[in-house]
Structure formats: C-alpha cells, structure tokens
Protein backbone atom coordinates (compact mmCIF):
# COMPACT_ATOMS: atom_id res chain seq x y z
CA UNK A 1 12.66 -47.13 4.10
CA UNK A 2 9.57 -44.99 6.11
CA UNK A 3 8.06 -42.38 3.85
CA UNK A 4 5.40 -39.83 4.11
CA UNK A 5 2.94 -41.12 1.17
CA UNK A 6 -0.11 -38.43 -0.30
CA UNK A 7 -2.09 -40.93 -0.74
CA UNK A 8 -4.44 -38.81 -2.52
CA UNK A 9 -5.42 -35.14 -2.80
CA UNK A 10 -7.19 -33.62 0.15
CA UNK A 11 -6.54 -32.47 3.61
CA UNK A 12 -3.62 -33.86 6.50
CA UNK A 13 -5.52 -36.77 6.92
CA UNK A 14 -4.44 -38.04 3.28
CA UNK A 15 -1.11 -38.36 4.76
CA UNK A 16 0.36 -41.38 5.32
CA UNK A 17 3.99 -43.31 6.95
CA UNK A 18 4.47 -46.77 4.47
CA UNK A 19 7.64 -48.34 3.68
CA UNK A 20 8.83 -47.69 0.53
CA UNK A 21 12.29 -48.90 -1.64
CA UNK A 22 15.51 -47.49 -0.55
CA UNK A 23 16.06 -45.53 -3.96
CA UNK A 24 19.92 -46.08 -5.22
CA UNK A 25 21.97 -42.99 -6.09
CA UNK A 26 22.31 -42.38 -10.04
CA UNK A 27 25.50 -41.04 -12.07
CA UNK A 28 26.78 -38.33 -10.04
CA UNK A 29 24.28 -38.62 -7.31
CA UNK A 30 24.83 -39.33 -3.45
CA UNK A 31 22.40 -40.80 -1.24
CA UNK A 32 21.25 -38.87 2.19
CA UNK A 33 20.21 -40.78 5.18
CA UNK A 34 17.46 -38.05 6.19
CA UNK A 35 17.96 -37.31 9.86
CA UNK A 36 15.56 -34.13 9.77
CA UNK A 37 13.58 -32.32 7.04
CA UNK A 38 11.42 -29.01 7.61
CA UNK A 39 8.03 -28.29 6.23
CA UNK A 40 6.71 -25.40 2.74
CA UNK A 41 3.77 -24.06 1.55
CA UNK A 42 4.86 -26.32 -1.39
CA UNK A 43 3.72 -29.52 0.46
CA UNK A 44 0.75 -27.94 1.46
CA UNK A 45 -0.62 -27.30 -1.99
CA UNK A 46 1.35 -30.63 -3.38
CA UNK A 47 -1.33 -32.42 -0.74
CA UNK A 48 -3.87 -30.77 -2.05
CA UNK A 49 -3.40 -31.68 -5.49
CA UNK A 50 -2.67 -27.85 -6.71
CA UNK A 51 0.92 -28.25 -7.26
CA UNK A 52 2.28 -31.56 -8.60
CA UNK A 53 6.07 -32.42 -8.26
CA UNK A 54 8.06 -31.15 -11.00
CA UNK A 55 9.89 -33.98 -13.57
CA UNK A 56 11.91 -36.56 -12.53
CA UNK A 57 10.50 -36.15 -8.35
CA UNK A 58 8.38 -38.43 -6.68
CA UNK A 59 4.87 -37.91 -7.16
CA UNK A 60 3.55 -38.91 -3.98
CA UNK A 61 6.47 -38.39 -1.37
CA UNK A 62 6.34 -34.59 -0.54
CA UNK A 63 9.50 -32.88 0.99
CA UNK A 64 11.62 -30.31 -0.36
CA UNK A 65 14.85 -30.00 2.00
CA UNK A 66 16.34 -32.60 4.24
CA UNK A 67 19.54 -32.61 6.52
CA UNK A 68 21.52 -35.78 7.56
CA UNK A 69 24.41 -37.83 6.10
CA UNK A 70 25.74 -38.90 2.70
CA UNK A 71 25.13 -42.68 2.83
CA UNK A 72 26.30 -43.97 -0.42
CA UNK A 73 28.06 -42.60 -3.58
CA UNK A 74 26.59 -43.46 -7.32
CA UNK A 75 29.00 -43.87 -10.23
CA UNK A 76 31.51 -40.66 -10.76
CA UNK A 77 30.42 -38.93 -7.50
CA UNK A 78 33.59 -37.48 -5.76
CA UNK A 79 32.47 -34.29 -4.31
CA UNK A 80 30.94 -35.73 -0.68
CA UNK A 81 32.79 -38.68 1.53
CA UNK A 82 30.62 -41.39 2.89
CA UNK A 83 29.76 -39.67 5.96
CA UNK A 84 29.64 -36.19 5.57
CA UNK A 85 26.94 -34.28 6.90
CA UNK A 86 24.73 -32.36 4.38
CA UNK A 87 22.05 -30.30 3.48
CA UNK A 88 19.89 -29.28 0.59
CA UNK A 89 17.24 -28.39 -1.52
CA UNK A 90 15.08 -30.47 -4.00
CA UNK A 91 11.88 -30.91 -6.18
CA UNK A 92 10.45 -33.93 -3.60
CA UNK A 93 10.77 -36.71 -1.72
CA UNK A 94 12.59 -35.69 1.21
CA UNK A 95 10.20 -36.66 3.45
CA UNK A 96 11.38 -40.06 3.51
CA UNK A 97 14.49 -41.82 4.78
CA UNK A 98 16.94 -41.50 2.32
CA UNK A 99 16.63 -39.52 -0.56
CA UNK A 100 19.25 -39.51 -3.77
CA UNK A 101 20.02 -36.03 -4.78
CA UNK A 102 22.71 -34.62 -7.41
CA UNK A 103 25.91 -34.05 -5.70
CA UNK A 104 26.33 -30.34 -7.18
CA UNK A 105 23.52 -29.17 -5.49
CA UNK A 106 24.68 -30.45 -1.98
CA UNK A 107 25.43 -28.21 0.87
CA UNK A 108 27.71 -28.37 3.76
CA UNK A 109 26.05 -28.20 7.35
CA UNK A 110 27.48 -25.56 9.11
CA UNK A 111 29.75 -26.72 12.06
CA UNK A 112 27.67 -26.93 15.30
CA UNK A 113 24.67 -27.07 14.03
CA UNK A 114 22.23 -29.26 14.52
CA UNK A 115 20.26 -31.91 12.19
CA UNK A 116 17.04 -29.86 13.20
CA UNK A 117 18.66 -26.39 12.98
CA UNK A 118 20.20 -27.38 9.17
CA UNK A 119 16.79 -28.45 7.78
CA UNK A 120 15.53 -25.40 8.30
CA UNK A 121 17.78 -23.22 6.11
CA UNK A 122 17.87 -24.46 2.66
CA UNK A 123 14.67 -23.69 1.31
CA UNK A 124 14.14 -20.03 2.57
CA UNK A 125 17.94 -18.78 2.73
CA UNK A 126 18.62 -20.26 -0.52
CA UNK A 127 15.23 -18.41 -1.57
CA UNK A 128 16.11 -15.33 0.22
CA UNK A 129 19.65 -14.96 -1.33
CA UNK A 130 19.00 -15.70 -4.91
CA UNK A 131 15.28 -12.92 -3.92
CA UNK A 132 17.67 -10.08 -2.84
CA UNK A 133 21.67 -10.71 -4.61
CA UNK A 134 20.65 -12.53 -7.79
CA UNK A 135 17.06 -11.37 -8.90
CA UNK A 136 16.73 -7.64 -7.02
CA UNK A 137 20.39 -6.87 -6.89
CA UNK A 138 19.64 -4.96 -3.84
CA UNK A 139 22.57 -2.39 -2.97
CA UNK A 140 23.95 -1.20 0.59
CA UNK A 141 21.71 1.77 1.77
CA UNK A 142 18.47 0.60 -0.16
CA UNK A 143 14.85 0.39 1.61
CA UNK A 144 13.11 -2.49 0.76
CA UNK A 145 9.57 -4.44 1.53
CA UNK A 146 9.13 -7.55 2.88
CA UNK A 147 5.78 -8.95 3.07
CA UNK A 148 4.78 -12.13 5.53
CA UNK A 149 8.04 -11.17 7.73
CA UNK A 150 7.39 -13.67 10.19
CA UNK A 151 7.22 -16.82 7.47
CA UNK A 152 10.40 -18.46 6.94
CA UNK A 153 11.34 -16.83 4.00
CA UNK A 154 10.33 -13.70 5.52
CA UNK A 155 12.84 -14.13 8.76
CA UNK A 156 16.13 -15.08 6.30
CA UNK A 157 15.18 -12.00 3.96
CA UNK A 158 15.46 -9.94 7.27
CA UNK A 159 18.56 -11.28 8.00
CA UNK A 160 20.35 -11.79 5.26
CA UNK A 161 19.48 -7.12 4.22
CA UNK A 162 20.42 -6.71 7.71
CA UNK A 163 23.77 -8.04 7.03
CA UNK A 164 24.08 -6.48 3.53
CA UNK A 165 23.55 -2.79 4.71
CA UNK A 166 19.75 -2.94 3.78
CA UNK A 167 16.96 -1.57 5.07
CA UNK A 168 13.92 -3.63 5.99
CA UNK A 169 10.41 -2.46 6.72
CA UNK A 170 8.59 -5.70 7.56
CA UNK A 171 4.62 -6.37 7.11
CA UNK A 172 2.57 -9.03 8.59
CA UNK A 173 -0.80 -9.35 9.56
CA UNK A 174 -0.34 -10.67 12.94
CA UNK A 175 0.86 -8.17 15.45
CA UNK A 176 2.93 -11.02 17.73
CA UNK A 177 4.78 -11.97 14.68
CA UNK A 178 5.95 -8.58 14.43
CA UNK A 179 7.02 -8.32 17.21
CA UNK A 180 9.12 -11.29 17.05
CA UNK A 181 10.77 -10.24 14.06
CA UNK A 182 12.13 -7.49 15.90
CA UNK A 183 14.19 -10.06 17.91
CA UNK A 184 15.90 -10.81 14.64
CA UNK A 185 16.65 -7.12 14.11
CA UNK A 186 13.59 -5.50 12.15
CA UNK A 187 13.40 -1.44 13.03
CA UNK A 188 10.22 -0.82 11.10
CA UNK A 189 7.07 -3.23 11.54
CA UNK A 190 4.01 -1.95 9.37
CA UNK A 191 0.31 -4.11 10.23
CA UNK A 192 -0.67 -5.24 7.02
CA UNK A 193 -4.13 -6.05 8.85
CA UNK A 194 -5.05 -2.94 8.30
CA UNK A 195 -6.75 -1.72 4.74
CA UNK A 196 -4.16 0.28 3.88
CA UNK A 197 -0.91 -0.89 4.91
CA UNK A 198 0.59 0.89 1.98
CA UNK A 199 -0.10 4.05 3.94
CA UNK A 200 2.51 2.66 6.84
CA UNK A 201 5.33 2.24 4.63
CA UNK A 202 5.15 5.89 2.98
CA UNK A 203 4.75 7.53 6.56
CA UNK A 204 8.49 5.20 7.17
CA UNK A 205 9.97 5.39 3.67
CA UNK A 206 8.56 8.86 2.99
CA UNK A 207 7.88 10.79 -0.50
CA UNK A 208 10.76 8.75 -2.16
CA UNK A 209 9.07 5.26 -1.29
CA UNK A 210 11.41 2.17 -1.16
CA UNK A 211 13.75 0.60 -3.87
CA UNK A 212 12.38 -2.77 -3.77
CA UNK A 213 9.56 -5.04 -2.56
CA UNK A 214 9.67 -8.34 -1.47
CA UNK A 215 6.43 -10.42 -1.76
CA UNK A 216 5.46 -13.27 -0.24
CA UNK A 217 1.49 -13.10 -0.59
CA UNK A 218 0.75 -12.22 -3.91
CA UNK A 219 -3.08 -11.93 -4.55
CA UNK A 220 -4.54 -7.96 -3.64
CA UNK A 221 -1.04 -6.91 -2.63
CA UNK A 222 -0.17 -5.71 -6.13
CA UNK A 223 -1.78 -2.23 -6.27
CA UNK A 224 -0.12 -1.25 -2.95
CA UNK A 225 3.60 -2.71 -3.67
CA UNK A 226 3.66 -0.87 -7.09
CA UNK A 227 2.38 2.53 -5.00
CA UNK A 228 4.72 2.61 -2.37
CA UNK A 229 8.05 1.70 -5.21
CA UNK A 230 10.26 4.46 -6.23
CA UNK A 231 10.97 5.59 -8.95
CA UNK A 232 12.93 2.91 -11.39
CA UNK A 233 12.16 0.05 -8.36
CA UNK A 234 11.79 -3.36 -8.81
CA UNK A 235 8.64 -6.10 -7.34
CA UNK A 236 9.43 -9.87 -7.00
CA UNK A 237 6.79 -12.08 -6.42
CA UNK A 238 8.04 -15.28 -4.47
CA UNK A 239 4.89 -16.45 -3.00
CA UNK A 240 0.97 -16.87 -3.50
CA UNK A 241 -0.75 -17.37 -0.65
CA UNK A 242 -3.19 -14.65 -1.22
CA UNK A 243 -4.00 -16.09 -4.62
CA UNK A 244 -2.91 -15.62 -7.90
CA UNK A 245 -5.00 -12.83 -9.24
CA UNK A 246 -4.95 -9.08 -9.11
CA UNK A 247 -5.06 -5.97 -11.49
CA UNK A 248 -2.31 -4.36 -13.17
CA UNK A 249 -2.28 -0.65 -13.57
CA UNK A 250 -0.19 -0.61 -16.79
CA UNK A 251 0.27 3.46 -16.39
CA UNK A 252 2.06 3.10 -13.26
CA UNK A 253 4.85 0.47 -14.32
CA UNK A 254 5.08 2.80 -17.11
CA UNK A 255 5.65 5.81 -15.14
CA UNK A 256 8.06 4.85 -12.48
CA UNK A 257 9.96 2.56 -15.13
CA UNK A 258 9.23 -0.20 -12.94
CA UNK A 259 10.18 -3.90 -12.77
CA UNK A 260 8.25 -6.45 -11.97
CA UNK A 261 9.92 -10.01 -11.22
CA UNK A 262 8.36 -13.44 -10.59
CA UNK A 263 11.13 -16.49 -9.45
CA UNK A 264 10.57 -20.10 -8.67
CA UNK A 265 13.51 -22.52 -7.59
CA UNK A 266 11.98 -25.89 -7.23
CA UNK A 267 11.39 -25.92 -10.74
CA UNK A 268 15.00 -24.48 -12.14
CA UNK A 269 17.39 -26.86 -14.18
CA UNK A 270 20.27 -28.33 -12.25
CA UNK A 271 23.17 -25.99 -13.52
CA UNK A 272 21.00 -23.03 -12.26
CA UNK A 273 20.69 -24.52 -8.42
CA UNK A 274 23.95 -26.16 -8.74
CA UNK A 275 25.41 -22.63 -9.58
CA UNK A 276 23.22 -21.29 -6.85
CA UNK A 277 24.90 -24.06 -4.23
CA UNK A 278 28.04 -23.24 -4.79
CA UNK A 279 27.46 -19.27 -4.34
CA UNK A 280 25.92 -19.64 -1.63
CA UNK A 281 28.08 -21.96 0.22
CA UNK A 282 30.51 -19.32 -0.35
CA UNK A 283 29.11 -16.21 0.46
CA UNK A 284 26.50 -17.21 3.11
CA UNK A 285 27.25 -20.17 4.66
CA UNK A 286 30.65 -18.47 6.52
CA UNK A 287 27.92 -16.43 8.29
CA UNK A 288 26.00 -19.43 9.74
CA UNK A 289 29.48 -20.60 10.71
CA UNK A 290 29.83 -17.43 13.21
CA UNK A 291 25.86 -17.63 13.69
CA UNK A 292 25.53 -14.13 12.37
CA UNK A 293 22.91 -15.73 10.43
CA UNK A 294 20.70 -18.76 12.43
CA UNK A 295 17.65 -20.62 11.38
CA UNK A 296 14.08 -20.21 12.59
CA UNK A 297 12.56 -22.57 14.04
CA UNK A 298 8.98 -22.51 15.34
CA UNK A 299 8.35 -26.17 16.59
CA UNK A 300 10.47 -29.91 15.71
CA UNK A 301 8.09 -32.47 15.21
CA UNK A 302 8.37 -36.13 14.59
CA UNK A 303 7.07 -37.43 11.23
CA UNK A 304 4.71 -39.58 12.13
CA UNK A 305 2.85 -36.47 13.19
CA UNK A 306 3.32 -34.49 9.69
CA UNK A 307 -0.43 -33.97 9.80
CA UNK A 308 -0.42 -32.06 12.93
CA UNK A 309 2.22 -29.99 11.09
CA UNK A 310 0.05 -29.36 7.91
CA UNK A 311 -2.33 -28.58 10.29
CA UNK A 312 -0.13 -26.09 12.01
CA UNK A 313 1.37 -24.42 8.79
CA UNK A 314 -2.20 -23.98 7.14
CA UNK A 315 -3.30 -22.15 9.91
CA UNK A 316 -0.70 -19.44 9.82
CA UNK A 317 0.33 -19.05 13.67
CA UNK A 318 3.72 -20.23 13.19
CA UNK A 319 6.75 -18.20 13.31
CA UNK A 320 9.49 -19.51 10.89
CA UNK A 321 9.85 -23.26 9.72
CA UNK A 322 8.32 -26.09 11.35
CA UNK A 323 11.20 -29.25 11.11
CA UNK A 324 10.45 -32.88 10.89
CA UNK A 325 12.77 -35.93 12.41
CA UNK A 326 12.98 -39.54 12.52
C-alpha cells in the first residue's frame, strides 16, 4: 500500500509517499480501505518530532481519522460487513491506504455524505461532544467561550451548543474567520487580536460572565478565561497552540470555586473511545443524517501533496479541516 512516511523530524519537506505492507486486521479488528483522511495539529507536531504516536500506532505514518470502506474482517469481528462504509478516529497511521482499526470504535458514515465530507468529522465532533456533554456538562441556556472558532474543533463546538440550547461567544484572531463562523450560526464574535479580548466577552456576557470556556490555544489565554468565568464555572483546555505555559492565580480558582479541565482523546484506552463511539453514533450522528450538523471543509487535497497541506495548516489561514484523498 501508498503511505505518507515522516521520514524524520523537521518541516513538510520530511514528508514522504513509499509503499509500505498492507497491515492485516487483528482479533476484533476490521481493515479500512482509506478513500479520504483530513489533516490535525497532531500531525503537525508528530512531524516535528514534539508529539510521538501513542503505543501500539505507527511511528512514522501520521493520520488520525480516515473515511472509506471495511475491506476485511480479523478473527471474531461481527460488528461491520465487508463493504460498509466507515469512519473513525485513531492514534496514527491513517494516512495510508488501509489502516486496521478496532471494530468498537468504528463509525457509520452518514447517508449522503461524501468520502471527503466524512473525514472531516471524527476528530473535531468527536472532540467537541465529549468537550461540551461529557467533560463540561454544559446545560440549555448556558454562555460559554470558544476560543480559535474558526479551527475545526472550533466550527463543531459552534454547532453542536447551537443545537443544545447554548450560547456561543466565539474568539479568533482573524477577523474573516469570524465572520465566517457567523455562516454557521455564531451571534457574538469577540477579536481576540486585540490585548484584551477578555474585555469583549464581559461587555456580551455582562457582570455574571459565562458558565464555561472552551480553549483551543492554551499558552497566555489563562488569566483572561479564568476572569471572564462565573462564579462556580468550569475551563477545559483542548488545545496548545499558544504554548504550554502560563500563570495560575491560585486566589481566583479559589474564589469563584472554579474548575479547571484538561482532555486528550488520542491517547484514551479503547473502552473509553469505544464508549465514546457508540454515544455518539447515537446522539449525534442522527443530526448529520438531516445535515443539521455538516462538516467543514476548507480545501480537499490529494496526498501526494500533504506538504502543501502542512504548509497550509501551519500557517493558520484555513477555515475548518483540510481533507486528504487517494
């Protein structure tokens, strides 16, 4: 089979297509001929040698969500025909031809959609649910934070509040992004460009502040997202990008009676994301079904121009998930 190889660590140009062993599905695995995979931070800092593949991945074959068709069964698989179209998430190696993934934490493709269009919605709606139903418990009527609206992540939050009765008030850094998210349905848009973005969200959320924050950059962000919390809310950090430092005033957590989250799925043992599948093929996949819910999609490129991708990603213009064929 064709796989995307790191070769080593370093920039896009480390990247490489080479032909690699069709792997064979394990005890209760199924194999998935890859038709179309979609592109994370994760394989960004995987390339760069800053965030190695977690046990039992490939080292060297990047990819964490693919989209195509179960192409053979191992011993005591039952769940998935020969045939049936899938999706998923997984530690690596999706960027490759075939990949052999456990068949509990397989997802249906929604009816109608495409190849390119399921790619893009494991990674950052499975994030997204388990961000704002499993780890924030966010009710109906709540105000909430979500940094880096226009990333991929950021987009399915959005959606996925919007449908639960939530209210989002969106940051971003780039004004255009903004503005796109308002296609999707965000009301409040708040320039986080500006040195004190924190000052945006009170003048929208008011004395009381918002229930929850959603962050996606990490790094300096901290101060503000525990200032503009209400009392007894609750921070989860999903992403870095910003870095992984920052101060901690201690007196404020204290004072508000404030919680302060940090989740990670690519690294979570198999009942957890299995338990997560199934959840979410109930409760959110009906929604892609009547495309209340849709994927973002900035750009579908073919892998044998991943680099141009990496490229793309690390420079932060895109606007949802970039998706990768064959």
């Amino acid at each position: 089979m064709r796989a995307i190889i790191n070769t080593r660590p370093g920039g896009p140009e480390v990247l490489e297509l080479q032909e690699r062993p069709t792997p064979e599905p394990g005890l209760g695995q199924v194999r998935v001929r890859v038709r179309a995979s979609a592109l994370n931070r994760a394989d960004l800092s995987q390339r760069l040698g800053s965030y190695p593949a977690p046990p039992g991945s490939p080292s060297d074959i990047p990819g964490m969500e693919y989209a195509g068709e179960v192409d053979a069964l191992g011993p005591g698989s039952t769940m998935w025909p020969v045939g049936t179209r899938v999706m998923g998430i997984i530690g690596g190696g999706a960027h490759a031809e075939f990949v052999c993934v456990h068949e509990r934490e397989v997802l249906p493709i929604p009816s109608a959609h495409s190849f390119e269009e399921a790619a893009a919605i494991p990674e950052v709606f499975l994030t997204a649910y388990d961000a704002l139903f499993r780890q924030l418990d966010v009710r109906i009527g709540e105000r909430i934070v979500v940094h880096a609206i226009g990333s991929g992540v950021g987009t399915a939050v959005l959606q996925l509040a919007r449908l639960g009765g939530v209210t989002v008030i969106g940051t971003s850094r780039s004004a255009s992004k903004l503005e796109r998210a308002k296609e999707l349905g965000l009301v409040h848009a708040v320039d986080a460009s500006t040195k004190d973005w924190a000052a945006g969200v009170e003048a929208i959320a008011g004395t009381n502040g918002v229930h929850a924050v959603v962050d996606l950059v990490g790094g300096d962000y901290l101060g503000a997202n525990l200032r503009v919390l209400a009392l007894r809310g609750r921070l989860l950090v999903v992403g870095l990008t910003a870095g992984n430092r920052s101060e901690l005033d201690l007196g404020i957590v204290l004072r508000k009676r404030l919680k302060i989250i940090g989740t990670a799925l690519r690294s979570r043992a198999l009942e957890e994301k299995a338990a997560l599948a199934r959840e979410f093929s109930q409760a959110v996949i009906p929604f892609f079904e009547s495309r209340q819910l849709r994927p973002v999609i900035e750009r579908v490129v073919p892998f044998d121009r991943i680099a141009d991708a990496h490229t793309e990603m690390a420079s932060n213009t895109n606007f949802g998930k970039l998706v990768l064929t064959w």
